[in-house]
N, C-alpha and C. Protein backbone atom coordinates (compact mmCIF):
# COMPACT_ATOMS: atom_id res chain seq x y z
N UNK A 1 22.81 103.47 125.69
CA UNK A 1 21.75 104.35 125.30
C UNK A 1 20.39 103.66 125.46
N UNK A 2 20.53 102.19 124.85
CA UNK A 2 19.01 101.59 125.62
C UNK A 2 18.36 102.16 127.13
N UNK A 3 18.92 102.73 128.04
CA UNK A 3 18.16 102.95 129.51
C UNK A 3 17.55 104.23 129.21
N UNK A 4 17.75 104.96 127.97
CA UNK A 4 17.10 106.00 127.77
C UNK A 4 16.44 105.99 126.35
N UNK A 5 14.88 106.39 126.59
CA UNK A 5 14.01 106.81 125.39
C UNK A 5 14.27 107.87 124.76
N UNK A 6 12.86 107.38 123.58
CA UNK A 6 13.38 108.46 121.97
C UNK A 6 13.11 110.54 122.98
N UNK A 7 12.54 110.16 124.11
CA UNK A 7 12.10 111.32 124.82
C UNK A 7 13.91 112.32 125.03
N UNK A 8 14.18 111.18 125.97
CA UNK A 8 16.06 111.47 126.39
C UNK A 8 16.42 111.46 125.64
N UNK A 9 16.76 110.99 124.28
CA UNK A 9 17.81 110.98 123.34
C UNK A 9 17.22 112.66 122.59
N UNK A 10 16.30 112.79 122.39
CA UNK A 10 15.80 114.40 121.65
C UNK A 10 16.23 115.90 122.10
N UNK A 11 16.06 115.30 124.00
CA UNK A 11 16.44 116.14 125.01
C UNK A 11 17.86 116.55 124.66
N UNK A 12 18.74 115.56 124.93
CA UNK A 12 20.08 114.99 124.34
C UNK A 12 20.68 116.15 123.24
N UNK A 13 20.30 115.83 122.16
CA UNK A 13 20.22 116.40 120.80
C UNK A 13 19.59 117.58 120.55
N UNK A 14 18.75 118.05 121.54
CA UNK A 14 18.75 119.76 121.67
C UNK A 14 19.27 120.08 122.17
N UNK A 15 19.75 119.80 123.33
CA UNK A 15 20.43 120.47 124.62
C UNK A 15 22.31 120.84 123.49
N UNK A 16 22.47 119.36 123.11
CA UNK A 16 23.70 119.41 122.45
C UNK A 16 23.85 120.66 121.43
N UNK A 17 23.00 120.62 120.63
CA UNK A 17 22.92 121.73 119.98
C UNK A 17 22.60 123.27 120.18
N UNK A 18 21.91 123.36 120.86
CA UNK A 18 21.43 124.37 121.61
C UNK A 18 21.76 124.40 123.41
N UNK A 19 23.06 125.09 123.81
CA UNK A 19 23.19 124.66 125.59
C UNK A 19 22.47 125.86 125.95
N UNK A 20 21.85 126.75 125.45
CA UNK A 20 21.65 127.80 126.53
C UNK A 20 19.72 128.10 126.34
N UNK A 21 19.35 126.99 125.43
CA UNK A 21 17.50 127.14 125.48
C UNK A 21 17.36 126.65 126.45
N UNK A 22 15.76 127.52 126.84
CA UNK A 22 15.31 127.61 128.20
C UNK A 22 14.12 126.29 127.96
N UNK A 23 14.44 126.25 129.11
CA UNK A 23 13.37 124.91 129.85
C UNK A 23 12.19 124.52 129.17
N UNK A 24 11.46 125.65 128.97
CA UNK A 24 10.25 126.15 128.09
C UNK A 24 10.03 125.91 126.55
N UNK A 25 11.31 126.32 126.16
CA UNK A 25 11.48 126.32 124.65
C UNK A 25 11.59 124.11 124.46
N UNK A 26 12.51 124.07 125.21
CA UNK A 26 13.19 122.67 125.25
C UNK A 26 11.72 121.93 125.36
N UNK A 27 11.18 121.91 126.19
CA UNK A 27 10.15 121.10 126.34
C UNK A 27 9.04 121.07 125.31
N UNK A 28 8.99 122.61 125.02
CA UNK A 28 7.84 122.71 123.73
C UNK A 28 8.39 121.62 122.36
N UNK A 29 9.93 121.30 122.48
CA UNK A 29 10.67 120.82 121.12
C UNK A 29 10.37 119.61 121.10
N UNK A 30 10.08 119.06 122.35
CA UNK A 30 10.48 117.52 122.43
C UNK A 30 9.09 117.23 123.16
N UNK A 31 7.94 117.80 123.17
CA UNK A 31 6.44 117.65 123.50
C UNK A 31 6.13 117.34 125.03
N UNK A 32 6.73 117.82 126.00
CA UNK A 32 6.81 117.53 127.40
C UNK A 32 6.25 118.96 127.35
N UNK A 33 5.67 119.09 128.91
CA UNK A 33 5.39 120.28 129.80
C UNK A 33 6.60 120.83 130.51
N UNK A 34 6.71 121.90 131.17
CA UNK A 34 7.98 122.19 131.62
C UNK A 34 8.61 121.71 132.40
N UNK A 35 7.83 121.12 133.76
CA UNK A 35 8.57 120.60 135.19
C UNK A 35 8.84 119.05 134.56
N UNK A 36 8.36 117.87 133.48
CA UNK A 36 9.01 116.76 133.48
C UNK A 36 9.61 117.21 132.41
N UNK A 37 10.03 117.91 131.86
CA UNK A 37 11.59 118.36 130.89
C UNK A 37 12.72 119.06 132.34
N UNK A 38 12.47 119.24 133.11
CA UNK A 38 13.66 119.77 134.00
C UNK A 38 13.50 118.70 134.48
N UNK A 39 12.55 117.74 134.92
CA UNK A 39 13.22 116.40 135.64
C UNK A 39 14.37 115.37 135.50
N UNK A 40 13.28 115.46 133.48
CA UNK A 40 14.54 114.60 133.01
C UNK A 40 16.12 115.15 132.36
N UNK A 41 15.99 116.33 132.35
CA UNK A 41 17.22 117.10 132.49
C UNK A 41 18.30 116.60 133.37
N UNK A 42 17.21 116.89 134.62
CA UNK A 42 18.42 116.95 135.67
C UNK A 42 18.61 115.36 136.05
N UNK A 43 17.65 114.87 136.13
CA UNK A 43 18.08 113.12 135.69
C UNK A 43 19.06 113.11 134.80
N UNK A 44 19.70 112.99 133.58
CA UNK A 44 20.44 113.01 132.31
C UNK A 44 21.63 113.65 133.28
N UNK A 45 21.52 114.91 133.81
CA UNK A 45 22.96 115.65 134.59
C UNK A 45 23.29 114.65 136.21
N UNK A 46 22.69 114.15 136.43
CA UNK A 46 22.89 113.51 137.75
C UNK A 46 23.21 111.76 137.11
N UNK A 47 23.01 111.63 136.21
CA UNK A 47 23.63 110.34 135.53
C UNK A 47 24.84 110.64 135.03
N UNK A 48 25.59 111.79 134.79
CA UNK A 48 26.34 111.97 134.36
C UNK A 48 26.25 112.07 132.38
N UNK A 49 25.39 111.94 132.18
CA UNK A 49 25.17 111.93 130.21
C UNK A 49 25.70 113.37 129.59
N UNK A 50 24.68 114.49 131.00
CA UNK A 50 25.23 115.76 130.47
C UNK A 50 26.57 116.08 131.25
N UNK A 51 27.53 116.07 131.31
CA UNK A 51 28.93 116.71 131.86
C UNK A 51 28.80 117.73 132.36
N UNK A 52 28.24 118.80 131.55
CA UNK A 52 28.19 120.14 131.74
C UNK A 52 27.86 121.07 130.73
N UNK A 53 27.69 122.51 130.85
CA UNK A 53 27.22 123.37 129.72
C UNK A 53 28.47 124.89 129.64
N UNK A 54 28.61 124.45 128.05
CA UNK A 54 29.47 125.54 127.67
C UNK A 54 29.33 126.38 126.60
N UNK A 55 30.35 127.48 126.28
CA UNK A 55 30.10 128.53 124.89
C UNK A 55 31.15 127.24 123.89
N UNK A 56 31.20 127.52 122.90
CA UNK A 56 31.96 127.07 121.69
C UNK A 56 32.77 128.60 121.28
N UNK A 57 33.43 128.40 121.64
CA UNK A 57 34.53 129.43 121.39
C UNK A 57 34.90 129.95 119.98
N UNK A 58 35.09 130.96 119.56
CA UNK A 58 36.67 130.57 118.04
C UNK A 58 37.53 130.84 118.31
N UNK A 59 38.62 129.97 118.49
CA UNK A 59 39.69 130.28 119.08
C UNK A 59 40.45 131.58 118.13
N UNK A 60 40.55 131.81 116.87
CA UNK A 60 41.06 133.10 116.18
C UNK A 60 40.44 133.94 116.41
N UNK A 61 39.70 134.46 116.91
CA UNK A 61 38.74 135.69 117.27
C UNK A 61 39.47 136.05 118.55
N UNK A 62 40.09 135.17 119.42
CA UNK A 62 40.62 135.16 120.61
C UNK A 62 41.66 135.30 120.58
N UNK A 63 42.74 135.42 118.87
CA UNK A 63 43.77 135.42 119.29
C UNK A 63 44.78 134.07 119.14
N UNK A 64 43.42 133.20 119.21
CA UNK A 64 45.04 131.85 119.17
C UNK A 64 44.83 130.92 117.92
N UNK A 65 45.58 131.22 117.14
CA UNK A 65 45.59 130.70 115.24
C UNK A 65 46.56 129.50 115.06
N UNK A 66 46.64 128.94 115.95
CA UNK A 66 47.56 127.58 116.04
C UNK A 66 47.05 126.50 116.43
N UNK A 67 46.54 125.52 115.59
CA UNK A 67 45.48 123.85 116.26
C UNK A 67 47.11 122.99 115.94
N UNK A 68 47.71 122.53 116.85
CA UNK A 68 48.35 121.43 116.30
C UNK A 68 48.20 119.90 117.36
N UNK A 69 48.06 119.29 116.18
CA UNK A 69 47.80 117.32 116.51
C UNK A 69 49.71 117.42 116.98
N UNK A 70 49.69 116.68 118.42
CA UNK A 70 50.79 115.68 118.38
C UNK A 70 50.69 114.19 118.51
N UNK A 71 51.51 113.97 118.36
CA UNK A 71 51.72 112.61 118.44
C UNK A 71 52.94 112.14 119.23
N UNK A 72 52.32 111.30 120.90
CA UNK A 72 53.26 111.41 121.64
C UNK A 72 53.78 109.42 121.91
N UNK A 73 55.09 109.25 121.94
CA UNK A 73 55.46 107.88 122.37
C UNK A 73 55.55 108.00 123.73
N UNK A 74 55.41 107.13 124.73
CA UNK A 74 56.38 107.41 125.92
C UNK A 74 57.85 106.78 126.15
N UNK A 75 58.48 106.38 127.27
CA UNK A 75 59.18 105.50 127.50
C UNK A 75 59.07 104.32 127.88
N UNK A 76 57.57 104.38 128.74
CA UNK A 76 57.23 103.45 129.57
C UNK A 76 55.32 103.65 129.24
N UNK A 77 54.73 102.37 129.39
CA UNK A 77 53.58 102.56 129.56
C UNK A 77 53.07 101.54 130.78
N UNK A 78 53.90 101.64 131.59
CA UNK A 78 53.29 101.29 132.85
C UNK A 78 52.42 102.14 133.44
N UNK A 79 51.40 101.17 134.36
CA UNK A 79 50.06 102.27 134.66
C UNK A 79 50.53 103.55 135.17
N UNK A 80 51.26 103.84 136.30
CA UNK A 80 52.10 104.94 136.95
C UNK A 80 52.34 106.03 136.16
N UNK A 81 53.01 105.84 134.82
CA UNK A 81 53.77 106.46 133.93
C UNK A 81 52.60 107.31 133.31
N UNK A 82 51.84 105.99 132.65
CA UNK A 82 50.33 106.61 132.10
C UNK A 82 49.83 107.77 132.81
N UNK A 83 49.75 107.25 133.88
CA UNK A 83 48.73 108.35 134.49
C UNK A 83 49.70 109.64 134.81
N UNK A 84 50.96 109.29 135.40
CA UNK A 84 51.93 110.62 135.31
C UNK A 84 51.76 111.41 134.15
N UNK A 85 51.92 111.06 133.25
CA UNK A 85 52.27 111.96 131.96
C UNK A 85 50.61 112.50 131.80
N UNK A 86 49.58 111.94 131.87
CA UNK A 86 48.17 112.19 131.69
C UNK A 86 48.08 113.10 132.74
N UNK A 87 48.48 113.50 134.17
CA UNK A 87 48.32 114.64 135.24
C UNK A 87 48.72 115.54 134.90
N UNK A 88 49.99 115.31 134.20
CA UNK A 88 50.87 116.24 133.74
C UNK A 88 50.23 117.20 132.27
N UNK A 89 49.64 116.20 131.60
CA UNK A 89 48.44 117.38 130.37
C UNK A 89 47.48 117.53 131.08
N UNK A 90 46.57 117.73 132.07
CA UNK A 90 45.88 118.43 132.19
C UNK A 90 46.53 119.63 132.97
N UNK A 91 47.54 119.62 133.48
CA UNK A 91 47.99 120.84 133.69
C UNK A 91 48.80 122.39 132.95
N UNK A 92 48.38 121.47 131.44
CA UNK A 92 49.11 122.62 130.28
C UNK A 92 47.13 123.00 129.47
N UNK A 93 46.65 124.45 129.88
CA UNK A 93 45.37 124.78 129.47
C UNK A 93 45.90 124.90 128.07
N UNK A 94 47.19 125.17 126.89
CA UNK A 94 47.05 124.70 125.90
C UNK A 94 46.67 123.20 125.26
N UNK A 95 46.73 122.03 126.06
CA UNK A 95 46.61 120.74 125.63
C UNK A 95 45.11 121.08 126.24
N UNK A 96 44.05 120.72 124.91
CA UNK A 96 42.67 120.69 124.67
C UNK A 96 42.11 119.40 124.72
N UNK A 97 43.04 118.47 124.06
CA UNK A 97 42.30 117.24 124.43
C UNK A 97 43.40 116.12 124.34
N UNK A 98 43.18 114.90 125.04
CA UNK A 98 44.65 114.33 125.43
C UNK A 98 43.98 112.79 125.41
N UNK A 99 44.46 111.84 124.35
CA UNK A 99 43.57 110.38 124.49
C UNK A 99 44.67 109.34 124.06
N UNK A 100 44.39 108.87 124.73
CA UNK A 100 45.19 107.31 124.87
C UNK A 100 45.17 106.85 123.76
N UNK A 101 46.05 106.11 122.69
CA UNK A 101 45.74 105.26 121.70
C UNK A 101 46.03 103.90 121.84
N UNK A 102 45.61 103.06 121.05
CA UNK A 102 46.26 101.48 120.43
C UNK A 102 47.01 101.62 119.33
N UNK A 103 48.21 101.48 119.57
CA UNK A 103 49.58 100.90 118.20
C UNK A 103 50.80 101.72 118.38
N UNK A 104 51.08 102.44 117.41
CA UNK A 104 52.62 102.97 117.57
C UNK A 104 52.39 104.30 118.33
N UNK A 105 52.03 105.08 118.49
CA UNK A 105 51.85 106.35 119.23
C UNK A 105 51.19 106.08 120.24
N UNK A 106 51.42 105.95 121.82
CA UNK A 106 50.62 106.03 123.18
C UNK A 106 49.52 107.55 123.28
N UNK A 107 49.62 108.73 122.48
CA UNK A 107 48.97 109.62 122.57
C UNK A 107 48.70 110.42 121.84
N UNK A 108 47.80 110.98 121.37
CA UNK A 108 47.59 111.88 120.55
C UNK A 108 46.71 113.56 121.22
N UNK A 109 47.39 114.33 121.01
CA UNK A 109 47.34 115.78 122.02
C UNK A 109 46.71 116.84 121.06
N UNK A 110 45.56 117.41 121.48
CA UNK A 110 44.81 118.73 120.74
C UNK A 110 45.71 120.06 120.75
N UNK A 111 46.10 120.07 121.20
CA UNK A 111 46.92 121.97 121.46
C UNK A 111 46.24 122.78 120.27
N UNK A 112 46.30 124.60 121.02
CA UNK A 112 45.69 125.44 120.34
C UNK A 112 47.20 126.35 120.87
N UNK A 113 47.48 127.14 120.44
CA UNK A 113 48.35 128.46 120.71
C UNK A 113 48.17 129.61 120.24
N UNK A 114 48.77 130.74 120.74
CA UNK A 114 48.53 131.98 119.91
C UNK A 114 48.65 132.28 118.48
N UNK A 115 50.28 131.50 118.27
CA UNK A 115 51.05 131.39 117.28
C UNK A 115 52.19 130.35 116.81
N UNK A 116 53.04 130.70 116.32
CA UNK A 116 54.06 129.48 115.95
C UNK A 116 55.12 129.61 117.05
N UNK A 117 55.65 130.99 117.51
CA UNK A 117 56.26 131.01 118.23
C UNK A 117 56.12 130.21 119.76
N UNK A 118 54.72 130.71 119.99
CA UNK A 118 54.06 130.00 121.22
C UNK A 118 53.94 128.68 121.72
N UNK A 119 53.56 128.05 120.36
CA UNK A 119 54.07 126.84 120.29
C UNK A 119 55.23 126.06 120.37
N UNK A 120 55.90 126.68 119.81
CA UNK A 120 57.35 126.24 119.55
C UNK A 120 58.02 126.05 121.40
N UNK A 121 57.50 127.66 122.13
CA UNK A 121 57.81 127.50 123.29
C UNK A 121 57.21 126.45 123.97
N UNK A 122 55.80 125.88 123.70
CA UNK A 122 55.01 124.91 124.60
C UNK A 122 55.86 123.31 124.06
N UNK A 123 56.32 123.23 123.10
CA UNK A 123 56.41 121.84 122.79
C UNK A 123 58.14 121.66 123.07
N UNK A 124 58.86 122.73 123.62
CA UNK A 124 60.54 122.44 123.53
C UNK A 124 60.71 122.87 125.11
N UNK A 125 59.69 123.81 126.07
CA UNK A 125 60.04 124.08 127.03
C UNK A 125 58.90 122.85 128.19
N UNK A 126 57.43 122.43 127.35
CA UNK A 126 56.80 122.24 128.45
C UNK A 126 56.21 120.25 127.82
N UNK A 127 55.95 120.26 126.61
CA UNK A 127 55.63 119.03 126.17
C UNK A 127 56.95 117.96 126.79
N UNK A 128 58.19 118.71 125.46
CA UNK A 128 59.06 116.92 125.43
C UNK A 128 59.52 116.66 126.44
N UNK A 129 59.55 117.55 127.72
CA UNK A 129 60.69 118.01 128.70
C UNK A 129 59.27 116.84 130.10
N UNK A 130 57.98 116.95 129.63
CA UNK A 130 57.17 116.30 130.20
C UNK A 130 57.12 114.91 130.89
N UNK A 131 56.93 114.06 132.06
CA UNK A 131 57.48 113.11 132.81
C UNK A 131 56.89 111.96 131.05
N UNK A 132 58.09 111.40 131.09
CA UNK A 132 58.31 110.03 130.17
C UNK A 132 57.86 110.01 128.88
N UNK A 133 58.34 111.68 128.63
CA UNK A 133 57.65 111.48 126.87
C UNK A 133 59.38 111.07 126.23
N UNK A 134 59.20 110.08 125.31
CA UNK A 134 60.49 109.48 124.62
C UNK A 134 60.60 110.37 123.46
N UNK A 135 59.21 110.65 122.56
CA UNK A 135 59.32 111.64 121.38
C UNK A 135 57.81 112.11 120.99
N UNK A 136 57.82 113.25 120.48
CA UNK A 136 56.89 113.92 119.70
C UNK A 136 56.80 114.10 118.27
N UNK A 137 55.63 113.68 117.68
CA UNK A 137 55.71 114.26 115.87
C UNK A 137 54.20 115.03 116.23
N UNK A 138 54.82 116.23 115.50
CA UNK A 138 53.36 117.19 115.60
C UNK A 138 52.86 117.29 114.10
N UNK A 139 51.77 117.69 114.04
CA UNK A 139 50.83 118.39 112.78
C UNK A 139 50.01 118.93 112.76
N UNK A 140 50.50 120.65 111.84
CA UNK A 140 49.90 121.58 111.71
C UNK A 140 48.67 121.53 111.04
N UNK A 141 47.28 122.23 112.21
CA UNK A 141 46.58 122.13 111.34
C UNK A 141 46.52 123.33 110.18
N UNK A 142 46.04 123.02 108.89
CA UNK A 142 46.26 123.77 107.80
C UNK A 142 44.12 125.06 107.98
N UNK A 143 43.41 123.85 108.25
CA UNK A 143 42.12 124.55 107.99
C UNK A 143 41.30 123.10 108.91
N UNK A 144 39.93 123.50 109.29
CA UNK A 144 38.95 122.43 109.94
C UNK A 144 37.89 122.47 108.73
N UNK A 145 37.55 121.22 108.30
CA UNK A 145 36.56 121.07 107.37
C UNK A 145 35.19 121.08 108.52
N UNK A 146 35.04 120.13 109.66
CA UNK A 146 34.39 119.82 110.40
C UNK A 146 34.93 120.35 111.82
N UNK A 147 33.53 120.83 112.78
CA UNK A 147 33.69 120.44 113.86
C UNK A 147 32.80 120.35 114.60
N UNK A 148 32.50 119.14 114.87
CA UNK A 148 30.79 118.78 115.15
C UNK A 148 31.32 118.11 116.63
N UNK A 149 31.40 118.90 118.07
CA UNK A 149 31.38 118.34 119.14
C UNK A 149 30.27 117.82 119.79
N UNK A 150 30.84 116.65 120.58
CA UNK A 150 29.46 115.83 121.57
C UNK A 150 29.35 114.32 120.19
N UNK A 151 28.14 113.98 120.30
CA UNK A 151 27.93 112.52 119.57
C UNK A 151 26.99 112.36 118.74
N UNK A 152 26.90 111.69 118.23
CA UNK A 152 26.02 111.64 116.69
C UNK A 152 24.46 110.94 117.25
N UNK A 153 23.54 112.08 117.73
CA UNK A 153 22.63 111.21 118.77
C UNK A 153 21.31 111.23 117.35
C-alpha cells in the first residue's frame, strides 16, 4: 500500500463502498477534478488493486438459503493435486470461495445452495466424488453477523 497515497487509498474506500458512483461524484469525495480521478482510477484497474466491479447480491431474495463452510482434507498435497482439485472448484458456481489453509484441513470452501436438499446433492454427487478429496466436515451457517467484503482500507 506504500506505492499509493492518502489520494488512492480514499479512491479505494469509495469505490469499495460505493461501485457504481460516477466519476464526478467520486472526485468531488476525495477533492480531485474529474479527468485526474479517472486517471487514477484506471491506474488502480490497470495495476490490478481494482479486480473489477460488481452488485452484492442477497442470496435469499434469489432463492438460495443455504451458506455452508466446508472443510476439505485431500489425499495428496502435491503441487499437481493442489491445483487439480482447485480447477476442479472453480468449476462448481456453488463453491463461492475456495482458500488454501495451514494445519489440519488443506481447504476451506464458501458454498451457497438453494436448500438442504441441494446441497446434500452438491456435496455427495459433486464435492467428495472431486479429484483427491480424502474427506469433508461441513458447517451450517445458522445467521451472518457480518459481511464486510474487500479490505479494511
Amino acid at each position: 500500500m506504500e506505492k499509493y497515497d492518502e489520494i488512492d487509498r480514499r479512491l479505494l474506500a469509495e469505490l469499495q463502498d460505493e461501485g457504481r458512483i460516477t466519476n464526478v461524484e467520486l472526485a468531488h469525495r476525495v477533492g480531485l477534478t474529474a479527468p485526474p480521478c479517472l486517471r487514477r482510477v484506471r491506474g488502480l484497474e490497470e495495476d490490478g488493486v481494482i479486480r473489477g466491479y460488481h452488485a452484492d447480491l442477497d442470496p435469499s431474495k434469489l432463492g438460495f438459503t443455504i451458506t455452508v463452510f466446508a472443510m476439505v482434507s485431500l489425499k495428496s498435497q502435491a503441487e499437481d493435486a493442489l491445483r487439480e482439485f482447485e480447477n476442479a472448484m472453480r468449476e462448481f458456481p456453488e463453491v463461492r470461495e475456495c482458500h488454501m489453509l495451514n494445519g489440519e484441513i488443506d481447504f476451506i470452501l464458501k458454498i451457497v445452495c438453494r436448500d438442504l436438499q441441494s446441497f446434500q446433492e452438491f456435496l455427495t454427487g459433486k464435492l467428495t466424488p472431486a479429484p483427491n478429496v480424502e474427506s469433508v466436515k461441513t458447517s451450517l451457517t445458522i445467521r451472518t453477523a457480518k459481511h464486510a467484503p474487500g479490505v479494511p482500507i
